[in-house]
PDB file of N, CA and C in Angstrom:
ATOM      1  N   UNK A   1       0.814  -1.189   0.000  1.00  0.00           N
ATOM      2  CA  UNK A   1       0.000   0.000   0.000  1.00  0.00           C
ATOM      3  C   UNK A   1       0.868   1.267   0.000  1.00  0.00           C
ATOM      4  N   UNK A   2       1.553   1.620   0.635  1.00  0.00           N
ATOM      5  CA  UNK A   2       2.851   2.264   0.730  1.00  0.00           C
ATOM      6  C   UNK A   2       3.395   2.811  -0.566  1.00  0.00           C
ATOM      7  N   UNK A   3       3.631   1.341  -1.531  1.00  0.00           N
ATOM      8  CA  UNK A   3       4.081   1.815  -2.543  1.00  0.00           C
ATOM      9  C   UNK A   3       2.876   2.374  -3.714  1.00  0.00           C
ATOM     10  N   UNK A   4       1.856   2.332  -3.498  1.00  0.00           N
ATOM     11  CA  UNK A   4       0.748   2.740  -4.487  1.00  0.00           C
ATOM     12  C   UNK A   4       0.664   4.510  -4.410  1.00  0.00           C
ATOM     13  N   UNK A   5       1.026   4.524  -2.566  1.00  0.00           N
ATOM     14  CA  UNK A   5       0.867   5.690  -1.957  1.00  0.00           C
ATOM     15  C   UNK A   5       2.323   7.095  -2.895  1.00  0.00           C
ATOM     16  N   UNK A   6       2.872   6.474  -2.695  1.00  0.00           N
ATOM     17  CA  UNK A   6       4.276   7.317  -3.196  1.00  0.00           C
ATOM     18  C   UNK A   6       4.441   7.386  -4.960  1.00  0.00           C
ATOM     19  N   UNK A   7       3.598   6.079  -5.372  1.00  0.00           N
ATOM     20  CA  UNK A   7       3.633   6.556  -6.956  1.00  0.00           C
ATOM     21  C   UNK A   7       2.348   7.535  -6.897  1.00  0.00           C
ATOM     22  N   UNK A   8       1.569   7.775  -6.492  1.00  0.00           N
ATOM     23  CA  UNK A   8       0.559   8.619  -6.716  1.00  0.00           C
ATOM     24  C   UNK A   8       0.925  10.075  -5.949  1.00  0.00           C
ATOM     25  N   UNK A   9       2.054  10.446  -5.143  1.00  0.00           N
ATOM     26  CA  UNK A   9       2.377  11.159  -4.496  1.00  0.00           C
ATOM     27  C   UNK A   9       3.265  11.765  -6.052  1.00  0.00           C
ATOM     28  N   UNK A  10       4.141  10.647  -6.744  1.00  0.00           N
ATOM     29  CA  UNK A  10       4.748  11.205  -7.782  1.00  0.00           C
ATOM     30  C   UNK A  10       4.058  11.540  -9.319  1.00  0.00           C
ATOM     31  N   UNK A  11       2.896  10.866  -9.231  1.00  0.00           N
ATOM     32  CA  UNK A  11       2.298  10.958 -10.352  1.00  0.00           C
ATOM     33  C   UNK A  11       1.306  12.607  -9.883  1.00  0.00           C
ATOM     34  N   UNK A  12       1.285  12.918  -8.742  1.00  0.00           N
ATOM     35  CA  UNK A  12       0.902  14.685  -8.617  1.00  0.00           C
ATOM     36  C   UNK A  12       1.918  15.367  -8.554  1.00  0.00           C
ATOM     37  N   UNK A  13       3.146  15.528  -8.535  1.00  0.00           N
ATOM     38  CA  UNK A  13       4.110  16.041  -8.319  1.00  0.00           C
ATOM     39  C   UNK A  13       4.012  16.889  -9.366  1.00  0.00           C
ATOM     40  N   UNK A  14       4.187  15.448 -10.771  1.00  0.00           N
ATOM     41  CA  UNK A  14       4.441  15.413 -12.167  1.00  0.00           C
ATOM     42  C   UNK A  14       3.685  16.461 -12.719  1.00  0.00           C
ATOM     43  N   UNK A  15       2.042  16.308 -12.268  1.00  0.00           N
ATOM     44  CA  UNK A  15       0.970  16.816 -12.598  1.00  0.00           C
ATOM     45  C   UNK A  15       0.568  18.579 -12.588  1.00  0.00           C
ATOM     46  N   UNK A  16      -0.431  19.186 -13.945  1.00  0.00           N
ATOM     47  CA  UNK A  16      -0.089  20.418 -13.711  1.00  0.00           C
ATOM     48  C   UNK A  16      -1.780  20.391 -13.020  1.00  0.00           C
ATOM     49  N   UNK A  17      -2.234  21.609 -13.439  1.00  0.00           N
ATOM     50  CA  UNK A  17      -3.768  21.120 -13.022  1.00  0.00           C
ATOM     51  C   UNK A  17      -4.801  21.529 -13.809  1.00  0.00           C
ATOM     52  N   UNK A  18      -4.365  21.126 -14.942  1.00  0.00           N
ATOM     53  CA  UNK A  18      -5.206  20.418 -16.077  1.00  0.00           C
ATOM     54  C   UNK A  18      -4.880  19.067 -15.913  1.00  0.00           C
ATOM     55  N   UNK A  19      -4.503  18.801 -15.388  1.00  0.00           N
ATOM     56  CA  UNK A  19      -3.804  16.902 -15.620  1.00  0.00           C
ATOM     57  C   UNK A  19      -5.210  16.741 -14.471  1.00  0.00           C
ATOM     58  N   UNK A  20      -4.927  17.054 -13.406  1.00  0.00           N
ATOM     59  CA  UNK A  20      -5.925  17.509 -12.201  1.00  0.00           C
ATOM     60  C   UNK A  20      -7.417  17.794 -12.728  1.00  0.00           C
ATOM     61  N   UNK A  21      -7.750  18.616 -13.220  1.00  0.00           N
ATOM     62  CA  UNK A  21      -9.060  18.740 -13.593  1.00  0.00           C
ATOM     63  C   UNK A  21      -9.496  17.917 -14.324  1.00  0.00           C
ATOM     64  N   UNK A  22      -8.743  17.036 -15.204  1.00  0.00           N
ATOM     65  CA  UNK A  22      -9.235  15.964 -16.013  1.00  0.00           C
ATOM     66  C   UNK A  22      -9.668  14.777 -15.210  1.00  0.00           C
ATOM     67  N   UNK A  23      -8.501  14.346 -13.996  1.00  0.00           N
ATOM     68  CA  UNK A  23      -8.585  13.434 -13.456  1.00  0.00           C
ATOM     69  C   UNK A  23     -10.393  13.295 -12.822  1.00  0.00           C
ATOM     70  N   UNK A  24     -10.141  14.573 -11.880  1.00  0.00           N
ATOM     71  CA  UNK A  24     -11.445  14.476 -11.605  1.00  0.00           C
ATOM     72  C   UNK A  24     -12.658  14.924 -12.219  1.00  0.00           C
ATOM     73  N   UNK A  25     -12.963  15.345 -13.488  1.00  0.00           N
ATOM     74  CA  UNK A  25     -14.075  15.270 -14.517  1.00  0.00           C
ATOM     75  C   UNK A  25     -14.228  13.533 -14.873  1.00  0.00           C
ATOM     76  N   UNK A  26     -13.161  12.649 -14.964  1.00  0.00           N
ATOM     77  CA  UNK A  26     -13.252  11.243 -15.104  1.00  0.00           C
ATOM     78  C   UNK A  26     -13.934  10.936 -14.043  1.00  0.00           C
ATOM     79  N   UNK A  27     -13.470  11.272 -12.681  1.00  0.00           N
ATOM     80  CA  UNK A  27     -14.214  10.651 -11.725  1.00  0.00           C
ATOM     81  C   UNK A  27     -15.201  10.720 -10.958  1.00  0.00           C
ATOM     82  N   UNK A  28     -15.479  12.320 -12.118  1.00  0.00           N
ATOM     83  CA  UNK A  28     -17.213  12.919 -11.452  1.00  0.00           C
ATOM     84  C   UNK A  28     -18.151  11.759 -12.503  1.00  0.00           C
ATOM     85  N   UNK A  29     -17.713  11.658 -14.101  1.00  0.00           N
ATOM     86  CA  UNK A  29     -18.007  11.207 -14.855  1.00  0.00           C
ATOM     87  C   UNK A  29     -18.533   9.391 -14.675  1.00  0.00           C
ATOM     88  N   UNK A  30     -17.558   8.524 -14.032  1.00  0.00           N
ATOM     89  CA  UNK A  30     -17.684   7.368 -13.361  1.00  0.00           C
ATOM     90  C   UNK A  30     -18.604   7.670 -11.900  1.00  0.00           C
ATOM     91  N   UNK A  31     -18.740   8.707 -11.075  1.00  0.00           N
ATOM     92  CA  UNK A  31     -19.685   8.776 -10.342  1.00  0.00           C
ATOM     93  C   UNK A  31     -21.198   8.608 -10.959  1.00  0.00           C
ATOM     94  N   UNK A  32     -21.684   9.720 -11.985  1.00  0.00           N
ATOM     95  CA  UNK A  32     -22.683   9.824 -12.528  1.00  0.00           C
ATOM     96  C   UNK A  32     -23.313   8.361 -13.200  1.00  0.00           C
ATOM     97  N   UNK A  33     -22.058   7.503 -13.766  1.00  0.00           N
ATOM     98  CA  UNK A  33     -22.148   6.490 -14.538  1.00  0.00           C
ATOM     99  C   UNK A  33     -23.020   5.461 -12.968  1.00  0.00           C
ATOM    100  N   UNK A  34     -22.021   5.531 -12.016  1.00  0.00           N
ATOM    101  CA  UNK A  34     -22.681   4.454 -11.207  1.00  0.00           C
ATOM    102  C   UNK A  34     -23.929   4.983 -10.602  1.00  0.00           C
ATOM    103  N   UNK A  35     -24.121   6.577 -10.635  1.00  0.00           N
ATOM    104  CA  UNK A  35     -25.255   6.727  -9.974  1.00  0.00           C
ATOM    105  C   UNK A  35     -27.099   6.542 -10.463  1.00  0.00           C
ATOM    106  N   UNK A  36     -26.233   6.369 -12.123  1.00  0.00           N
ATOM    107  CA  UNK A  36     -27.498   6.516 -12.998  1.00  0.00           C
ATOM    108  C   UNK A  36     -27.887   4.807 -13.358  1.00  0.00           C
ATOM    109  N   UNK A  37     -26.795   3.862 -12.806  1.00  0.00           N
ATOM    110  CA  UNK A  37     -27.518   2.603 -12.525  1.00  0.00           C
ATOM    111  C   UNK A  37     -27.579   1.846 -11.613  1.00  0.00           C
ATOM    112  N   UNK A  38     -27.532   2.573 -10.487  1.00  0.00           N
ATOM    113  CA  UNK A  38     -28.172   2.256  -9.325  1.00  0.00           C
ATOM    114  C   UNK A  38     -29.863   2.397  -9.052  1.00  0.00           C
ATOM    115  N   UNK A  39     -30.328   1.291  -8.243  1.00  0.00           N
ATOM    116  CA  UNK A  39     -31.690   0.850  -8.348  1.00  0.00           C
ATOM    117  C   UNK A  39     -32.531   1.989  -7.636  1.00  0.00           C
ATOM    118  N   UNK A  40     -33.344   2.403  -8.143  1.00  0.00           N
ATOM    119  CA  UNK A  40     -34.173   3.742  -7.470  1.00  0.00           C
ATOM    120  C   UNK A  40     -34.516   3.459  -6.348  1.00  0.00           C
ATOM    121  N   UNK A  41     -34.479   2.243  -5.637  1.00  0.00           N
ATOM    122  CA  UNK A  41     -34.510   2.702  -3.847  1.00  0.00           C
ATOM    123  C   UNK A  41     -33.665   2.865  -3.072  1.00  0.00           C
ATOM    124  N   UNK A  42     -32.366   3.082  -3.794  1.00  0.00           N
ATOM    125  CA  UNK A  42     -31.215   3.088  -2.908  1.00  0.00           C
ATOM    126  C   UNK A  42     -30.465   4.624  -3.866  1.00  0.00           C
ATOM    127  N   UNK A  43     -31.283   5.129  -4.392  1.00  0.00           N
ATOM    128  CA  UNK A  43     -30.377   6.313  -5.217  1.00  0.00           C
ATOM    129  C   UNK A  43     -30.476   7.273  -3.947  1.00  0.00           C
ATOM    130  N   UNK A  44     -31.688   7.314  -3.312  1.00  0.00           N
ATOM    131  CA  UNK A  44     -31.582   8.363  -1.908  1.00  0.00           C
ATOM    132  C   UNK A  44     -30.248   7.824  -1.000  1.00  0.00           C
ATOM    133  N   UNK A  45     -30.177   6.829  -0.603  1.00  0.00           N
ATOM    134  CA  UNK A  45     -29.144   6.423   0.250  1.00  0.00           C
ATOM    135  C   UNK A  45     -27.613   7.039  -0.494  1.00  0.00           C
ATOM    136  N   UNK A  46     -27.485   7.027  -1.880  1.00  0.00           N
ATOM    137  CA  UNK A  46     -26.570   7.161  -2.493  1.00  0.00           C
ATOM    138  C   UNK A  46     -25.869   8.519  -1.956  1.00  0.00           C
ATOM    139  N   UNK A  47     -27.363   9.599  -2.140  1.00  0.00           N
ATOM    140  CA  UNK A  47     -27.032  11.218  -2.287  1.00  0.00           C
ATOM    141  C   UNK A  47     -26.885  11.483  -0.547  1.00  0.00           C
ATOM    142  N   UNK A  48     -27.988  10.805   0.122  1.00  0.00           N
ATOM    143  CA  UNK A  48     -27.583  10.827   1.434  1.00  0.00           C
ATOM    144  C   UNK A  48     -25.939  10.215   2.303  1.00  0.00           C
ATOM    145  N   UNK A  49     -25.439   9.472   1.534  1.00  0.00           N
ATOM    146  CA  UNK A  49     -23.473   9.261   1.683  1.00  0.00           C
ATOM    147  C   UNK A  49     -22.539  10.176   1.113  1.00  0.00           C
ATOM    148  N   UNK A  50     -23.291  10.673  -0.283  1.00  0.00           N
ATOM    149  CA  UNK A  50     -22.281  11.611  -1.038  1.00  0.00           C
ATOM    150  C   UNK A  50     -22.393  13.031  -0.443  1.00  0.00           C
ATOM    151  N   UNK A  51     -23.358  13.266  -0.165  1.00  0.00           N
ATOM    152  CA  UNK A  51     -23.398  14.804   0.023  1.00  0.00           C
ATOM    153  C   UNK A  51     -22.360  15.216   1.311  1.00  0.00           C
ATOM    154  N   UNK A  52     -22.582  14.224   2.408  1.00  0.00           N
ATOM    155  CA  UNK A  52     -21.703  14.359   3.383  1.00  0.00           C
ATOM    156  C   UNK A  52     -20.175  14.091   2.905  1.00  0.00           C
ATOM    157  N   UNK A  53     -19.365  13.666   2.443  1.00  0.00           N
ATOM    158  CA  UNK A  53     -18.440  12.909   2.171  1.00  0.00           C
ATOM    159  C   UNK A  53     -18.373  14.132   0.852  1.00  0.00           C
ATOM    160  N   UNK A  54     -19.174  14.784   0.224  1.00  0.00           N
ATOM    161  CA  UNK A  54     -18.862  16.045  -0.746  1.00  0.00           C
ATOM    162  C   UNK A  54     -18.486  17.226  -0.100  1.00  0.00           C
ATOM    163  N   UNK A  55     -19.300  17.637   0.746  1.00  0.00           N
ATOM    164  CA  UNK A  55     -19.201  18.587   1.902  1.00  0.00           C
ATOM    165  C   UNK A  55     -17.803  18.545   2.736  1.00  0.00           C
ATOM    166  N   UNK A  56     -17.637  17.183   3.213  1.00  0.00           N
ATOM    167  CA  UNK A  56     -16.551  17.458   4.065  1.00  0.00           C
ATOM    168  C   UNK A  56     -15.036  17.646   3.388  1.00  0.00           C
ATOM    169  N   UNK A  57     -15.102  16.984   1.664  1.00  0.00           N
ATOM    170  CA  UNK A  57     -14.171  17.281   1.476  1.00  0.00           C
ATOM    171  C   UNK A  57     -13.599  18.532   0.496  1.00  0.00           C
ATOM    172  N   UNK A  58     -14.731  19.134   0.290  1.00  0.00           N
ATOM    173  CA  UNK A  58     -15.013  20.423  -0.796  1.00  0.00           C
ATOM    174  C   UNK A  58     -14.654  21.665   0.371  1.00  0.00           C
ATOM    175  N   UNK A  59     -15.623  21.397   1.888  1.00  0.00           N
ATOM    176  CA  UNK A  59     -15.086  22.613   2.472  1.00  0.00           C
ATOM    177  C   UNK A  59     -13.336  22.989   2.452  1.00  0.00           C
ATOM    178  N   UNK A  60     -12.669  22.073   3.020  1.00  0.00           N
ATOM    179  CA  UNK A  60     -11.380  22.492   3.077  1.00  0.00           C
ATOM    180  C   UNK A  60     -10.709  22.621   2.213  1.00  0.00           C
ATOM    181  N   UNK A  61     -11.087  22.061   0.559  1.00  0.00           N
ATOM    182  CA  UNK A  61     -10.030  22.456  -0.300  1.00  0.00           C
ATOM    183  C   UNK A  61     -10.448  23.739  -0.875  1.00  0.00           C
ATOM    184  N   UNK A  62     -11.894  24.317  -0.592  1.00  0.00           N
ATOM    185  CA  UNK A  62     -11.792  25.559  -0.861  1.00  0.00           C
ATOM    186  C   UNK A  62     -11.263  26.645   0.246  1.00  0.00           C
ATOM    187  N   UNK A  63     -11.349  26.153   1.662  1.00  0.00           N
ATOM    188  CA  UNK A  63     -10.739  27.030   2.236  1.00  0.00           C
ATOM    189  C   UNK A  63      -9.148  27.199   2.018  1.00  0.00           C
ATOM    190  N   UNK A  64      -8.655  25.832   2.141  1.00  0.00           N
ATOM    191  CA  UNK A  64      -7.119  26.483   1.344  1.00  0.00           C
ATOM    192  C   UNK A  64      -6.897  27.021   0.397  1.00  0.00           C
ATOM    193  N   UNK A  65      -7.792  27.267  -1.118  1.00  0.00           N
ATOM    194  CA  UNK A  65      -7.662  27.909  -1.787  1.00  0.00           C
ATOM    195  C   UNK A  65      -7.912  29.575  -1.128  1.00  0.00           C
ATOM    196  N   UNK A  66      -8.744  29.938  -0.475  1.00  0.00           N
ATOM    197  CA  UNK A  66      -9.017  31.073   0.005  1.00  0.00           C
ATOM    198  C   UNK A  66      -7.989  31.704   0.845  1.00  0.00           C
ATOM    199  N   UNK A  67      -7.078  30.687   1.269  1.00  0.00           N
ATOM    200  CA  UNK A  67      -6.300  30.928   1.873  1.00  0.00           C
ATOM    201  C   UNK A  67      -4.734  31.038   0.849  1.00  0.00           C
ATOM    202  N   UNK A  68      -4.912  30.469   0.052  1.00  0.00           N
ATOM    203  CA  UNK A  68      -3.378  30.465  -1.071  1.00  0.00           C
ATOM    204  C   UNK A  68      -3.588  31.608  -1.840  1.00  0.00           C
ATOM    205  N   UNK A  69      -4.615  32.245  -2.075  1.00  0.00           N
ATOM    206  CA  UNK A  69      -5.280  33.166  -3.712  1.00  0.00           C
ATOM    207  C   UNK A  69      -4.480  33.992  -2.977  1.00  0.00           C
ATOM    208  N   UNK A  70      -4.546  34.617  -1.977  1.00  0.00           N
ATOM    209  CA  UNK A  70      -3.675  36.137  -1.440  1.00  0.00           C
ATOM    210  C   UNK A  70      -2.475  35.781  -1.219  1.00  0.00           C
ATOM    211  N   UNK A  71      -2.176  34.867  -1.160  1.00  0.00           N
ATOM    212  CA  UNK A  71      -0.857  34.595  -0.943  1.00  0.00           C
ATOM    213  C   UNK A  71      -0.235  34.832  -2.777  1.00  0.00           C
ATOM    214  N   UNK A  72      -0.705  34.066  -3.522  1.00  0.00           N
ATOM    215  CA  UNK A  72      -0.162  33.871  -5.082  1.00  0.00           C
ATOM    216  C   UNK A  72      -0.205  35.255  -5.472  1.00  0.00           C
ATOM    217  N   UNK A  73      -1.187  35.960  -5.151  1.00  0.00           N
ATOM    218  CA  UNK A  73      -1.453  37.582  -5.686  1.00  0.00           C
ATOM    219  C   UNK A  73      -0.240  38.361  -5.250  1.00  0.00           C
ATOM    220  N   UNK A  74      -0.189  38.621  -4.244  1.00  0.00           N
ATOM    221  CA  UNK A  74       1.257  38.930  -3.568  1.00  0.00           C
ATOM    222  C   UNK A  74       2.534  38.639  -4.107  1.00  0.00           C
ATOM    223  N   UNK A  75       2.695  37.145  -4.084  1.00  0.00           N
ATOM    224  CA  UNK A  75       3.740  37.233  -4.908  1.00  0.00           C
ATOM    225  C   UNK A  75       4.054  37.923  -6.432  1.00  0.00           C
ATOM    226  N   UNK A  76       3.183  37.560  -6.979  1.00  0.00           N
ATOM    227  CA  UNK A  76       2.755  37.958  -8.555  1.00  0.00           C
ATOM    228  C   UNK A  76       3.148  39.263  -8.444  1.00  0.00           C
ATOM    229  N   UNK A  77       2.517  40.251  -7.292  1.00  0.00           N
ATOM    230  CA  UNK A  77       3.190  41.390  -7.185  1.00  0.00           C
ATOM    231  C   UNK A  77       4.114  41.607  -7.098  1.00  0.00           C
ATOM    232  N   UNK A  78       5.130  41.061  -6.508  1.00  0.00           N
ATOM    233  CA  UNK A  78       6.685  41.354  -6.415  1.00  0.00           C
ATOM    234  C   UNK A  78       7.656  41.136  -7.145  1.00  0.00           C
ATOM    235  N   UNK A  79       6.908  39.536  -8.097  1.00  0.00           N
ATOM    236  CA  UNK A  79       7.671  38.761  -9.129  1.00  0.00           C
ATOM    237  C   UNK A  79       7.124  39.665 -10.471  1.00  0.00           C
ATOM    238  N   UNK A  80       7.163  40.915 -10.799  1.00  0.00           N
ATOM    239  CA  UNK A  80       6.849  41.834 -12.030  1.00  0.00           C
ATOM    240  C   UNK A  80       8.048  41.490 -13.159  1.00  0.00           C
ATOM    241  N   UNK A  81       7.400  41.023 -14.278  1.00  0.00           N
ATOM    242  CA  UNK A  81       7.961  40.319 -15.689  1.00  0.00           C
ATOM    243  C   UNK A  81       9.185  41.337 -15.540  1.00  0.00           C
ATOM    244  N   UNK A  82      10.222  41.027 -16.259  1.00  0.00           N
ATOM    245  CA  UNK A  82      11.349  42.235 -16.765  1.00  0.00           C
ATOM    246  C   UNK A  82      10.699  42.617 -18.158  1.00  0.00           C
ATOM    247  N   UNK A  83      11.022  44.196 -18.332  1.00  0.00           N
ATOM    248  CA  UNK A  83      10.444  44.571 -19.216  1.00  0.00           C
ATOM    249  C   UNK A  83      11.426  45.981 -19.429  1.00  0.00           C
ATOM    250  N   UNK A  84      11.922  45.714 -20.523  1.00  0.00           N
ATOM    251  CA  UNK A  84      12.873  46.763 -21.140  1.00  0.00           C
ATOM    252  C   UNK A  84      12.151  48.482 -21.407  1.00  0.00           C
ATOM    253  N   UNK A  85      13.371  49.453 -20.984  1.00  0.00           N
ATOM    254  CA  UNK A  85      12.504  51.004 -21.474  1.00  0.00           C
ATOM    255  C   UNK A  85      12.899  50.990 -22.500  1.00  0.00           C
ATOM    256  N   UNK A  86      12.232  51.415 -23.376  1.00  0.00           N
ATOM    257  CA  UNK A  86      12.223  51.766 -24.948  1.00  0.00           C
ATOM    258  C   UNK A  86      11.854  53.007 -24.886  1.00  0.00           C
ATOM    259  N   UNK A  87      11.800  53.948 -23.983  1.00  0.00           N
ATOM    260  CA  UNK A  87      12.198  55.743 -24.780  1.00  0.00           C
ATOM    261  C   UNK A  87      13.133  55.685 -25.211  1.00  0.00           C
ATOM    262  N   UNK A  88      14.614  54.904 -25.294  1.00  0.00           N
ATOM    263  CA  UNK A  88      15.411  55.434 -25.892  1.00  0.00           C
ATOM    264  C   UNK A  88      15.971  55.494 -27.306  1.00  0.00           C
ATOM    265  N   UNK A  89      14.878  54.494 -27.752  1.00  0.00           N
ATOM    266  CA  UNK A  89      14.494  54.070 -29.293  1.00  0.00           C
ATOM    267  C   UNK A  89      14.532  55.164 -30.307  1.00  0.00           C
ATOM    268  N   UNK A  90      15.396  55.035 -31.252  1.00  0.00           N
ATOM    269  CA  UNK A  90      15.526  55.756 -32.547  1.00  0.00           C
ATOM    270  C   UNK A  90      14.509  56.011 -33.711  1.00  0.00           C
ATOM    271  N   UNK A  91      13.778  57.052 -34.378  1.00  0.00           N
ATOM    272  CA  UNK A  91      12.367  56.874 -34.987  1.00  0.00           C
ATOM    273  C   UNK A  91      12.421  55.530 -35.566  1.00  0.00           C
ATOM    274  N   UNK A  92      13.905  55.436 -36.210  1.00  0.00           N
ATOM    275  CA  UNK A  92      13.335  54.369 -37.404  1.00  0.00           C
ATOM    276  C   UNK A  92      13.740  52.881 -36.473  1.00  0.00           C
ATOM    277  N   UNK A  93      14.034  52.745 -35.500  1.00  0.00           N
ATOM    278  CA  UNK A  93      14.287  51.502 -34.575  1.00  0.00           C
ATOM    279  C   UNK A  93      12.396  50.673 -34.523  1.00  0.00           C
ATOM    280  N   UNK A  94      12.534  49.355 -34.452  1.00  0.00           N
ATOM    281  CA  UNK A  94      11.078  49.068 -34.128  1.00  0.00           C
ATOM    282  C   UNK A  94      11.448  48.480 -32.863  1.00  0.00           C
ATOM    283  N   UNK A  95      10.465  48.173 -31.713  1.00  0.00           N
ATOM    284  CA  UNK A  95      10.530  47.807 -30.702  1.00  0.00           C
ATOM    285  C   UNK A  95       9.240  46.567 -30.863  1.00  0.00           C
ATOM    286  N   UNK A  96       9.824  45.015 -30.696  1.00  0.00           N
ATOM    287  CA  UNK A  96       8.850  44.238 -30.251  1.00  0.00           C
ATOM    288  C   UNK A  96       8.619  44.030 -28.673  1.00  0.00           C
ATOM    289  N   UNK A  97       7.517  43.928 -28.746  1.00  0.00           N
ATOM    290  CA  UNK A  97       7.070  43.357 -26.544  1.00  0.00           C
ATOM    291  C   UNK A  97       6.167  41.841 -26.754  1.00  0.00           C
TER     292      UNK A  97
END
């Protein structure tokens, strides 16, 4: 188990997050698949397991996002592209950006 744990630790490493958003559109996608053939007296039981188990794990990855966005902004502020002055450009000089 261990080792399943550490290739999947490296297979996110690897990962950007489009690799990420795909993963889990597959596995919203295989949710829907099992939910739409499951037997209609147990589809309540279904939404009554998921919603909790959605909830608990949706709150915190949006709170860390709420918590990283000001952080990334910040940096972004400090990390400003290099960007050359070109007043000192000659009429007939062209300047690409």
């Amino acid at each position: 188990m261990k080792k399943l744990f550490v290739i999947a630790d490296r297979y996110q490493q690897e990962s950007d997050w489009r690799t990420i958003a795909l993963l889990k559109c597959c596995l919203l996608a295989l949710g829907l698949v099992v939910g739409a053939l499951l037997p209609a007296r147990y589809k309540k039981t279904a939404v009554a397991v998921g919603l909790p188990v959605f909830l608990v794990t949706y709150l915190p990855l949006m709170a860390k996002l709420i918590h990283v966005a000001p952080e990334q902004e910040a940096k972004v502020r400090v990390d400003q592209p290099f960007v050359d002055d070109f007043d000192d450009l000659d009429d007939d000089e062209v300047a690409f950006i």
